[in-house]
C-alpha atoms as a PDB file:
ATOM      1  CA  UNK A   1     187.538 165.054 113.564  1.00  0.00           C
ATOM      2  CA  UNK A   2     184.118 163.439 113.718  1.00  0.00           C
ATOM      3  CA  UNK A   3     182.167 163.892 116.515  1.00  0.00           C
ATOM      4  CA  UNK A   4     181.705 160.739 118.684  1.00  0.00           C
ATOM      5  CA  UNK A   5     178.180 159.155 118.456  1.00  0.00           C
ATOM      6  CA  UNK A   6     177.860 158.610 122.453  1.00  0.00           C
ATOM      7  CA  UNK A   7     179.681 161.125 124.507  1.00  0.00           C
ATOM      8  CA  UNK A   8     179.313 160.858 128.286  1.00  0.00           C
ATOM      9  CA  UNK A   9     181.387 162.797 130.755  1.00  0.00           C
ATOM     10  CA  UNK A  10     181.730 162.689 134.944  1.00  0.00           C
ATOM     11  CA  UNK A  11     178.489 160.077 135.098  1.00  0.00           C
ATOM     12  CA  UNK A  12     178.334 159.583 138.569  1.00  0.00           C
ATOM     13  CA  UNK A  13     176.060 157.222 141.077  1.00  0.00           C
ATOM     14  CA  UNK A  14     175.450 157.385 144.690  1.00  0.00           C
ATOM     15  CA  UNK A  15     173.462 154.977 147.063  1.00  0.00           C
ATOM     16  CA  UNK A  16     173.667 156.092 150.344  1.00  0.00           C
ATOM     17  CA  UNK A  17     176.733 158.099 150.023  1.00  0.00           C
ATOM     18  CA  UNK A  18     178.600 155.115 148.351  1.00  0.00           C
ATOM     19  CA  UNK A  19     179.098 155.978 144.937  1.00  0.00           C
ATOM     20  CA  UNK A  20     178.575 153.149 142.759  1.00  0.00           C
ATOM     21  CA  UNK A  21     179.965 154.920 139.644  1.00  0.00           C
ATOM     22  CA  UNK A  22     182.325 157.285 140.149  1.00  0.00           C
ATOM     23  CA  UNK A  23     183.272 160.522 137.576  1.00  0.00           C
ATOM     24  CA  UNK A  24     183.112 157.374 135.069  1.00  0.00           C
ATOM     25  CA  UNK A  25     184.171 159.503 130.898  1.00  0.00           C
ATOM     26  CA  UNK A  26     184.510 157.955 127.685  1.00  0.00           C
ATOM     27  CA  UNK A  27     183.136 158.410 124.141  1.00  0.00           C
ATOM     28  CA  UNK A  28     182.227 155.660 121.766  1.00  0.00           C
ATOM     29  CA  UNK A  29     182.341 156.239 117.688  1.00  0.00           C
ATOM     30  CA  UNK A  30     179.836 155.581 115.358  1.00  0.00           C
ATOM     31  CA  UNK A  31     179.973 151.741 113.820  1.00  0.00           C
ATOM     32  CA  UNK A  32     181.613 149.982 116.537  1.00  0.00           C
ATOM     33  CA  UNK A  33     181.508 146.960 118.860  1.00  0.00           C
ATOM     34  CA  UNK A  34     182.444 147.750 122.524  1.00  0.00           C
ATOM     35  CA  UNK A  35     182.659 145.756 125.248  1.00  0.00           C
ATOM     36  CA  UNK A  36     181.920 146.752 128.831  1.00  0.00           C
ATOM     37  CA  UNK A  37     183.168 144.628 131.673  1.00  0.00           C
ATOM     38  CA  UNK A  38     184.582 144.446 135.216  1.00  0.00           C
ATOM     39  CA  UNK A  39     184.174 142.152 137.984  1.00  0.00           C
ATOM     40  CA  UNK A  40     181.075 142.114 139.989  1.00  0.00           C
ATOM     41  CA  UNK A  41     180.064 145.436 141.942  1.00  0.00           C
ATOM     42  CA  UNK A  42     182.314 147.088 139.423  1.00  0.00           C
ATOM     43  CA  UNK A  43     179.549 149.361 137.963  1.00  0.00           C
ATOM     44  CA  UNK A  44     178.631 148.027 134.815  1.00  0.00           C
ATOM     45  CA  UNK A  45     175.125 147.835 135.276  1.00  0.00           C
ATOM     46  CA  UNK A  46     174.504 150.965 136.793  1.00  0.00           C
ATOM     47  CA  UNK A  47     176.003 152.166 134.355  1.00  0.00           C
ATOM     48  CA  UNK A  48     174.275 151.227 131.289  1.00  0.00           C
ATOM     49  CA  UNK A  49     170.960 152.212 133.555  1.00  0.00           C
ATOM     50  CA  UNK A  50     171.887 156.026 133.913  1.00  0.00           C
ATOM     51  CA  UNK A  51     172.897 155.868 130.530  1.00  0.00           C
ATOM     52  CA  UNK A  52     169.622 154.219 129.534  1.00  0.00           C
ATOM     53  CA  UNK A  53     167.160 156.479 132.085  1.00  0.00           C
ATOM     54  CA  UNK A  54     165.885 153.451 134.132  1.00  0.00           C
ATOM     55  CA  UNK A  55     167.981 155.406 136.907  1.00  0.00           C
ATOM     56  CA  UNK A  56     168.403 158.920 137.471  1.00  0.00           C
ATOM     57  CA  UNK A  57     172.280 159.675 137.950  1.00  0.00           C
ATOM     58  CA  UNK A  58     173.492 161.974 140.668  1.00  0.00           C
ATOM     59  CA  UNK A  59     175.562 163.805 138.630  1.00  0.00           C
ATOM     60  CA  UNK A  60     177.012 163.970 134.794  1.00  0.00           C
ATOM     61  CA  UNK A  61     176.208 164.538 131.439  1.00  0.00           C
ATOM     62  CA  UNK A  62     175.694 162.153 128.117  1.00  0.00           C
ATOM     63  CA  UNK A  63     174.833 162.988 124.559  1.00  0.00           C
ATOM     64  CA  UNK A  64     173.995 160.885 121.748  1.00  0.00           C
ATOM     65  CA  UNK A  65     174.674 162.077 118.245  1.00  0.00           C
ATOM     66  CA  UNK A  66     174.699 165.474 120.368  1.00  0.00           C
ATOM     67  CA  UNK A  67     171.588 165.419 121.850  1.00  0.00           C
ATOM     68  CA  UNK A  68     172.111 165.777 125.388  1.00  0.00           C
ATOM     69  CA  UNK A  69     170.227 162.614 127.058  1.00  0.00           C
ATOM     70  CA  UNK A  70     170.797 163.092 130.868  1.00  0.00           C
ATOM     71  CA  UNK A  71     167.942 162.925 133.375  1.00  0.00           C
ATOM     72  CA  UNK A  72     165.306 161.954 130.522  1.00  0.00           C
ATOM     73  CA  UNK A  73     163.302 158.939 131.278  1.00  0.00           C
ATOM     74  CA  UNK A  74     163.903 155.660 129.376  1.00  0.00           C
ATOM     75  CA  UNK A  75     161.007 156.004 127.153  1.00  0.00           C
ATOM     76  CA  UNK A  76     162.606 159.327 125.889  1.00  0.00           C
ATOM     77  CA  UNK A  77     166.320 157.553 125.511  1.00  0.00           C
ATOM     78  CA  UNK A  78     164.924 155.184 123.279  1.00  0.00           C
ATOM     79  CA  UNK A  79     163.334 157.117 121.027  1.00  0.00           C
ATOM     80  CA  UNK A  80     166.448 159.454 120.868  1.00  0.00           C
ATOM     81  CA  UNK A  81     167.783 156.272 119.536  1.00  0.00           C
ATOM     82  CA  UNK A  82     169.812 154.520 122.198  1.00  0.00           C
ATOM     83  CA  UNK A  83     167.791 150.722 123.700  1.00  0.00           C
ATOM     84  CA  UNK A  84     169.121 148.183 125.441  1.00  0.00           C
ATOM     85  CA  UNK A  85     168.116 144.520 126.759  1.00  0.00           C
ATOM     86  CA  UNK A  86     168.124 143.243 130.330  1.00  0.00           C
ATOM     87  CA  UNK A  87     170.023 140.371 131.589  1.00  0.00           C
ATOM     88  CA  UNK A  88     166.724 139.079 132.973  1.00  0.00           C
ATOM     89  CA  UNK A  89     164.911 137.742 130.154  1.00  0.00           C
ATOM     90  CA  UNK A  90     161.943 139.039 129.721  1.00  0.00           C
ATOM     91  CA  UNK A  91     158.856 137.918 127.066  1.00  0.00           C
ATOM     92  CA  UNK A  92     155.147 137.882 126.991  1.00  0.00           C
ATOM     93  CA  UNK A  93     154.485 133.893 126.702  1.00  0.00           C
ATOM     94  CA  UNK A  94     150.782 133.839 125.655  1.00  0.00           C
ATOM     95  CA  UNK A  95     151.895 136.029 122.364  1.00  0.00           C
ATOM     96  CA  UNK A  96     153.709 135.461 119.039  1.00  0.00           C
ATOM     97  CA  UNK A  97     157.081 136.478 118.917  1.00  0.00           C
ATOM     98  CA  UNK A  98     156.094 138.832 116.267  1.00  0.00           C
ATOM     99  CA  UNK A  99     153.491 140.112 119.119  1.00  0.00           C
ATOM    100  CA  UNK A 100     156.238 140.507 121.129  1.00  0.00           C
ATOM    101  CA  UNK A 101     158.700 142.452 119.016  1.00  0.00           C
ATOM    102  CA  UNK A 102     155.781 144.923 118.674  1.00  0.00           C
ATOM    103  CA  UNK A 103     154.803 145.338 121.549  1.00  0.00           C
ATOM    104  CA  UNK A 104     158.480 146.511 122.236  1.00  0.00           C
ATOM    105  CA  UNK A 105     158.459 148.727 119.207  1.00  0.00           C
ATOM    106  CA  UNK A 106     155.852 150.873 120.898  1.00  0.00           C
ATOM    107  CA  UNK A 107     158.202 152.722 123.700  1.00  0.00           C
ATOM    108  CA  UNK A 108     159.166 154.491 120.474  1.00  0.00           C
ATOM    109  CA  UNK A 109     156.622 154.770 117.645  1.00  0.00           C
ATOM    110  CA  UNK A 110     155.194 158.026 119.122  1.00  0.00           C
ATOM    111  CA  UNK A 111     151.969 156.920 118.480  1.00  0.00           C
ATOM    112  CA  UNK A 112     149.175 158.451 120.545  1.00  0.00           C
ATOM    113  CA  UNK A 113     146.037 156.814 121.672  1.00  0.00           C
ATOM    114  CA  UNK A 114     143.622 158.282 120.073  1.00  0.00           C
ATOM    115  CA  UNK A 115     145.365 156.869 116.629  1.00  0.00           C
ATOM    116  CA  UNK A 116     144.423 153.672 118.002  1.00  0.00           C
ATOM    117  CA  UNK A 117     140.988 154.312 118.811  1.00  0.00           C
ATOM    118  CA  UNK A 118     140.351 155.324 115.800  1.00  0.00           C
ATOM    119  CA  UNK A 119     142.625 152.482 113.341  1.00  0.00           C
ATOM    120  CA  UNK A 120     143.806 155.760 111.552  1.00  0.00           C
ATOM    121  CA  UNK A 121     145.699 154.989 107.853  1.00  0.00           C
ATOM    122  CA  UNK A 122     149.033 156.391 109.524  1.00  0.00           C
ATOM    123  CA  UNK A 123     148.682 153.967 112.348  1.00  0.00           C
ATOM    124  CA  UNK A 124     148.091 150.987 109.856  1.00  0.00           C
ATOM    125  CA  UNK A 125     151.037 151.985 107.967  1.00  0.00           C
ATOM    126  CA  UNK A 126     153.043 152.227 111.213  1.00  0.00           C
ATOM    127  CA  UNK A 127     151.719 148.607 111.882  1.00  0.00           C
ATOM    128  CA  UNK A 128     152.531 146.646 108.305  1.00  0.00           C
ATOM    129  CA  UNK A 129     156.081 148.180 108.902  1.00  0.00           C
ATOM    130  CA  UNK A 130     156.413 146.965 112.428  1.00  0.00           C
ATOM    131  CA  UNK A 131     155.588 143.459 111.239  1.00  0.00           C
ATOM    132  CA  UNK A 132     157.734 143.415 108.587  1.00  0.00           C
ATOM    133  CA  UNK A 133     160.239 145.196 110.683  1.00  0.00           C
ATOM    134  CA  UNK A 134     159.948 141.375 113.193  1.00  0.00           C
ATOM    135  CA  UNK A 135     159.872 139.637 110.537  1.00  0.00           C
ATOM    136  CA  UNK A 136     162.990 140.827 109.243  1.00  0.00           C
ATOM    137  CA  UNK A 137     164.763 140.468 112.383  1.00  0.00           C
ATOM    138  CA  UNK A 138     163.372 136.808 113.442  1.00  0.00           C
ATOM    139  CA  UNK A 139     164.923 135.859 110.393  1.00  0.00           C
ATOM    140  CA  UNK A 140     168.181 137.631 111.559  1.00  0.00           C
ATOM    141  CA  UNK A 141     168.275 135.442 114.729  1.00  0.00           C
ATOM    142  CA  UNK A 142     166.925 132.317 113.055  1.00  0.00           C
ATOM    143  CA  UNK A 143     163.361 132.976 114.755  1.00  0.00           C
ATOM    144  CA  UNK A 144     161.456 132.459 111.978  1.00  0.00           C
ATOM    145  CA  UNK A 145     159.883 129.740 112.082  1.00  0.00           C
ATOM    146  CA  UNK A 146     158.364 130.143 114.843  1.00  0.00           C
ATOM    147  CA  UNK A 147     157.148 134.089 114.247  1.00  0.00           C
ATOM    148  CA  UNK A 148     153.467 133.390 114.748  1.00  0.00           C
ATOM    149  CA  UNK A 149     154.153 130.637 117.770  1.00  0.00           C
ATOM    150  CA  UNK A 150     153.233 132.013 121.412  1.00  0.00           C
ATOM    151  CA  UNK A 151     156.736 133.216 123.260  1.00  0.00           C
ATOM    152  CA  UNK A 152     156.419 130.378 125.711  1.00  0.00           C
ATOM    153  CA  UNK A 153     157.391 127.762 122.974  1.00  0.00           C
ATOM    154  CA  UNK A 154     161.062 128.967 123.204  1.00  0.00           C
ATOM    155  CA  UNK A 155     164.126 127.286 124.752  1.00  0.00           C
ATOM    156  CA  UNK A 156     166.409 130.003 127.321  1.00  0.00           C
ATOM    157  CA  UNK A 157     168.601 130.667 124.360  1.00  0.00           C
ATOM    158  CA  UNK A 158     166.171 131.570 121.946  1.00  0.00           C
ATOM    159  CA  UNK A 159     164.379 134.123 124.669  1.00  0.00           C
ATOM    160  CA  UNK A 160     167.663 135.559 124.929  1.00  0.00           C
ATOM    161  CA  UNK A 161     167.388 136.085 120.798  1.00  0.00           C
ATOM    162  CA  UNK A 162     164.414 137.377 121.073  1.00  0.00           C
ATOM    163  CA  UNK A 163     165.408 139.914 123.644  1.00  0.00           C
ATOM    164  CA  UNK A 164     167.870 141.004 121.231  1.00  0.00           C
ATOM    165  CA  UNK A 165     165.948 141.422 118.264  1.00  0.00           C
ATOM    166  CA  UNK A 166     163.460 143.245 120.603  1.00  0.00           C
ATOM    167  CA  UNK A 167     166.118 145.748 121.251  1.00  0.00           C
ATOM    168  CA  UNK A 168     166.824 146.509 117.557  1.00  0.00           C
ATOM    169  CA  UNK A 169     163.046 146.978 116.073  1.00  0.00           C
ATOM    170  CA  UNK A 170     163.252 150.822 116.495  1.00  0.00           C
ATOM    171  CA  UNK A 171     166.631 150.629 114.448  1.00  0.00           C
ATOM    172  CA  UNK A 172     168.301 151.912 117.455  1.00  0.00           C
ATOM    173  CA  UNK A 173     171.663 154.176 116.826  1.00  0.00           C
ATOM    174  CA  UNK A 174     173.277 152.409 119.338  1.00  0.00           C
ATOM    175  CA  UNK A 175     171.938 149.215 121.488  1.00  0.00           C
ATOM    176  CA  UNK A 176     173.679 148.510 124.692  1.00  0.00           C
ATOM    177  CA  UNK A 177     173.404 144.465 125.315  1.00  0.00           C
ATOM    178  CA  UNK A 178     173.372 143.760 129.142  1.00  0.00           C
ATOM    179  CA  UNK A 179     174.771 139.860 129.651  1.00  0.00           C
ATOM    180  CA  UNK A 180     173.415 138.728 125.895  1.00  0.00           C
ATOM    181  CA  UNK A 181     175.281 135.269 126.428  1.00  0.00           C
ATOM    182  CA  UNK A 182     174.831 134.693 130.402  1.00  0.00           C
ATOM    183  CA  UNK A 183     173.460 131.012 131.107  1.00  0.00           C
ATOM    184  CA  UNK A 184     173.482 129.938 127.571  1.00  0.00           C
ATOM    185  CA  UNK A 185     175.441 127.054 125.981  1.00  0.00           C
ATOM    186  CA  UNK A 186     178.811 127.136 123.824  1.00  0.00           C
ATOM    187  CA  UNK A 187     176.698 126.596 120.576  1.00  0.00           C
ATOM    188  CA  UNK A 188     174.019 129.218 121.479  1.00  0.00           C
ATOM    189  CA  UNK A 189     177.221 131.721 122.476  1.00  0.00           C
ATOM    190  CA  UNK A 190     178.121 131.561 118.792  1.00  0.00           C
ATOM    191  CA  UNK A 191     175.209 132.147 117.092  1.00  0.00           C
ATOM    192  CA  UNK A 192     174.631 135.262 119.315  1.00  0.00           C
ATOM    193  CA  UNK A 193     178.240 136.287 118.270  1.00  0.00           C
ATOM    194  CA  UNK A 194     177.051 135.774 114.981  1.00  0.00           C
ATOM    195  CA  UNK A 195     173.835 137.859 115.293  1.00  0.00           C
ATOM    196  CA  UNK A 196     175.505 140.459 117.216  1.00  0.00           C
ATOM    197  CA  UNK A 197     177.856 141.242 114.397  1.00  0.00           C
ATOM    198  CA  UNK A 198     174.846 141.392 111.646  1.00  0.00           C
ATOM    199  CA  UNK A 199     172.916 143.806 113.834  1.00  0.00           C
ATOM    200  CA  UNK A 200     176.685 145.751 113.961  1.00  0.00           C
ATOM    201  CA  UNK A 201     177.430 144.990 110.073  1.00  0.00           C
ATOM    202  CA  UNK A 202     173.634 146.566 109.427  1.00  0.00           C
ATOM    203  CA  UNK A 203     174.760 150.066 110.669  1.00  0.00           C
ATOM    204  CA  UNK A 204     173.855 150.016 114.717  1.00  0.00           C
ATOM    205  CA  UNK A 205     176.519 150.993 116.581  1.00  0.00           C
ATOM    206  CA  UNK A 206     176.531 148.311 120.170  1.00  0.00           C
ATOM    207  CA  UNK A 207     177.764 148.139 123.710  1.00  0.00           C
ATOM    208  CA  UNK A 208     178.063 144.998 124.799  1.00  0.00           C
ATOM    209  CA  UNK A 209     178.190 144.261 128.875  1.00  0.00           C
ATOM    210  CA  UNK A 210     179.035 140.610 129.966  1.00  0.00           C
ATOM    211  CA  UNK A 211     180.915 139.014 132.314  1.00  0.00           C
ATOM    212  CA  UNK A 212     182.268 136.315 129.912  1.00  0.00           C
ATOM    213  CA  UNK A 213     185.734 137.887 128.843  1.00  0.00           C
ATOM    214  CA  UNK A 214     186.539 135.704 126.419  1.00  0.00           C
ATOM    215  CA  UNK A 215     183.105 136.345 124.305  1.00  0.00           C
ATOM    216  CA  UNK A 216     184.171 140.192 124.633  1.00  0.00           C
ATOM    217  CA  UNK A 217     187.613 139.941 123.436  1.00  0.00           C
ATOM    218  CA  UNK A 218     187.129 138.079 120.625  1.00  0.00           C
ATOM    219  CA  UNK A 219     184.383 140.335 119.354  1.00  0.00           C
ATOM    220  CA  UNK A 220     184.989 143.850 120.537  1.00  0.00           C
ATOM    221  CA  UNK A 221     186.612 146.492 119.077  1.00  0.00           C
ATOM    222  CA  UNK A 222     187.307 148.192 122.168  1.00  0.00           C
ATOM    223  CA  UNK A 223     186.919 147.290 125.328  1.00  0.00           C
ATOM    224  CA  UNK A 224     186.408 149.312 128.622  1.00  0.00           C
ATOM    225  CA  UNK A 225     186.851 148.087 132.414  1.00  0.00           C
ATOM    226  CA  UNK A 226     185.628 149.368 135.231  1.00  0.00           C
ATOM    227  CA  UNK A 227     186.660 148.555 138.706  1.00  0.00           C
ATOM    228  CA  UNK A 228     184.997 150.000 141.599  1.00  0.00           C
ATOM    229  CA  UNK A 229     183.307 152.469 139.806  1.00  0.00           C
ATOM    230  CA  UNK A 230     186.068 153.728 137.942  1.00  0.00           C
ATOM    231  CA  UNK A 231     187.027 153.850 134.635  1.00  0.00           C
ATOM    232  CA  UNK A 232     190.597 151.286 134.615  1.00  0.00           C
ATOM    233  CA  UNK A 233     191.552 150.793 131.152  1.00  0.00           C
ATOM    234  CA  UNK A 234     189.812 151.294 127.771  1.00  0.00           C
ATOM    235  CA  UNK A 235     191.225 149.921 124.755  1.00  0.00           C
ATOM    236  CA  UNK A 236     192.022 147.300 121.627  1.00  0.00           C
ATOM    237  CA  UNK A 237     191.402 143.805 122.616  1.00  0.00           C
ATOM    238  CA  UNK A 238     195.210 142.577 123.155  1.00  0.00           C
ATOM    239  CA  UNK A 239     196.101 145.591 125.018  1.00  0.00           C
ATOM    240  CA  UNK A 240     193.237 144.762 127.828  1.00  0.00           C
ATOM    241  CA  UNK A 241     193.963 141.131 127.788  1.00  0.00           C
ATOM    242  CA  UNK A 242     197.876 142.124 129.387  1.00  0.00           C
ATOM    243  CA  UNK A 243     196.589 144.899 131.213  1.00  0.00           C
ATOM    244  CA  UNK A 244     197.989 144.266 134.988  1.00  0.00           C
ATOM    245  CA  UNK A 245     195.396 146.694 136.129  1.00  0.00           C
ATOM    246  CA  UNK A 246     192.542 144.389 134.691  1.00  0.00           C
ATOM    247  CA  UNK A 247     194.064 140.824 135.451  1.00  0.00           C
ATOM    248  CA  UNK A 248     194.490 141.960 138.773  1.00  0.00           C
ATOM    249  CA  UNK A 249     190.824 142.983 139.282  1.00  0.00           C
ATOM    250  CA  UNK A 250     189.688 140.082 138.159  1.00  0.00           C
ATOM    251  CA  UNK A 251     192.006 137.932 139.696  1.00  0.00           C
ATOM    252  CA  UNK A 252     194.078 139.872 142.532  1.00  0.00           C
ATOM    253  CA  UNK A 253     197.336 140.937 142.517  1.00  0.00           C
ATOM    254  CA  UNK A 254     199.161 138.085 142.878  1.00  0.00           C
ATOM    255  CA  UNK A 255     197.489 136.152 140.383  1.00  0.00           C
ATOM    256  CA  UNK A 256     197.860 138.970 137.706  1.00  0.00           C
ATOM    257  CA  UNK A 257     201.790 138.727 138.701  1.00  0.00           C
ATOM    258  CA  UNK A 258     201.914 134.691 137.900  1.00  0.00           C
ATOM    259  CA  UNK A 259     199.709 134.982 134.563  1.00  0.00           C
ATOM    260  CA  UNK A 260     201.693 138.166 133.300  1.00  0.00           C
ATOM    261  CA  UNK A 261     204.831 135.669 134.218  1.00  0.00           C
ATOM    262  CA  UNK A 262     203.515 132.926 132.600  1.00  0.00           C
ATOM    263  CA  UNK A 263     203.524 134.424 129.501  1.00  0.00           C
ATOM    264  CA  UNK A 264     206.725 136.161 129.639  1.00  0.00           C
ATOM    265  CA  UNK A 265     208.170 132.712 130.619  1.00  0.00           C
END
């Protein structure tokens, strides 16, 4: 059997004694689409921020590709090959969007400072690849046009693009999405879809979080749901759309009882 891409096993967060994620396990293959969601306070996002390094777990242990990744700091994560966006926009509005995706390239380039003091050839050739590395993916996200236009210039939607195609310039292994479609219009919803499955389609394996349901089961592989910390069901699409243990999370029990009866009616 192949060996799963991310493994993670008994991740566990505490605040104040309360544990937030709770002896959460799974394992994710290479070349998939997952979906991670749960209602609020379910630990999603805590989650993904272990997992990432922009919080320091209390107890558990994660590998990607094998390479054990728990209690290294983000800028290590990413360049072990695993990024991810924030649900919070965030862009540098007096630069390009090319600017931009470069400036995010950096947490991984391992390039040291003195190579920029001095403009050394390996540096330059690091920096005519990062450029064509944006340019590549504003064209993936239908950016662009507006590649050499200052961030500030773009609608909601297109800063959540952005975000995305900020994530992928390191050609992460695996990306983990946090809320890619949150606040954004029907139209915008599916041409994020559509990006999200040409990053996949070019060989990154993602993890999508959301709290839109309906965007994650019709574009997941898998999906995983987590209630209260724990881990309540993990599986294909249909399967978590019955689930009795997710409808009733999301809408209590006795609304999971009159939608599973509705459609045994």
């Amino acid at each position: 059997m192949t060996a799963p891409l991310l493994e993670v096993r008994g991740l566990t967060k505490r605040y104040l004694g309360v544990a937030a994620v709770d002896d959460v396990s799974f394992a994710i293959d290479a070349g998939g689409i997952v979906g991670l969601i749960g209602p609020n306070g379910s630990g999603k996002s805590t989650t993904i921020d272990c997992l990432s390094g922009f919080q320091r777990a209390d107890a558990g242990h994660w590998a990607l590709d094998g390479k054990p990744l728990a209690g290294r700091p983000a800028h290590a994560v990413a360049r072990a090959g695993l990024t991810r966006s924030f649900q919070t926009v965030r862009a540098y509005d007096e630069l390009s969007l090319i600017e931009n995706l470069r400036v995010a390239a950096q947490q991984s380039d391992g390039a040291d400072w003195w190579q920029a003091l001095l403009r050394t050839e390996p540096l330059r050739t690091h920096e005519a690849a990062s450029r064509a590395r944006a340019l590549e993916l504003l064209t993936t996200v239908g950016l662009e046009r507006y590649a050499d236009a200052p961030a500030a210039v773009l609608s909601y939607g297109q800063r959540k693009l952005l975000a995305l195609a900020a994530c992928m310039m390191s050609r992460p292994r695996l990306a983990i999405f946090d809320e890619p479609v949150a606040g954004v219009n029907p139209t915008m919803i599916r041409r994020i879809e559509s990006v999200v499955r040409a990053f996949n389609a070019s060989g990154t394996t993602l993890v999508i979080v959301e709290h839109n349901v309906d965007f994650i089961l019709n574009l997941c592989d898998r999906v995983i749901v987590l209630e209260s910390g724990r881990t309540i069901a993990d599986g294909a699409p249909a399967l978590i759309r019955s689930d009795p243990r997710v409808l009733a999370a999301y809408l209590g029990r006795s609304g999971a009882a009159a939608m599973l009866a509705r459609g045994q009616a």
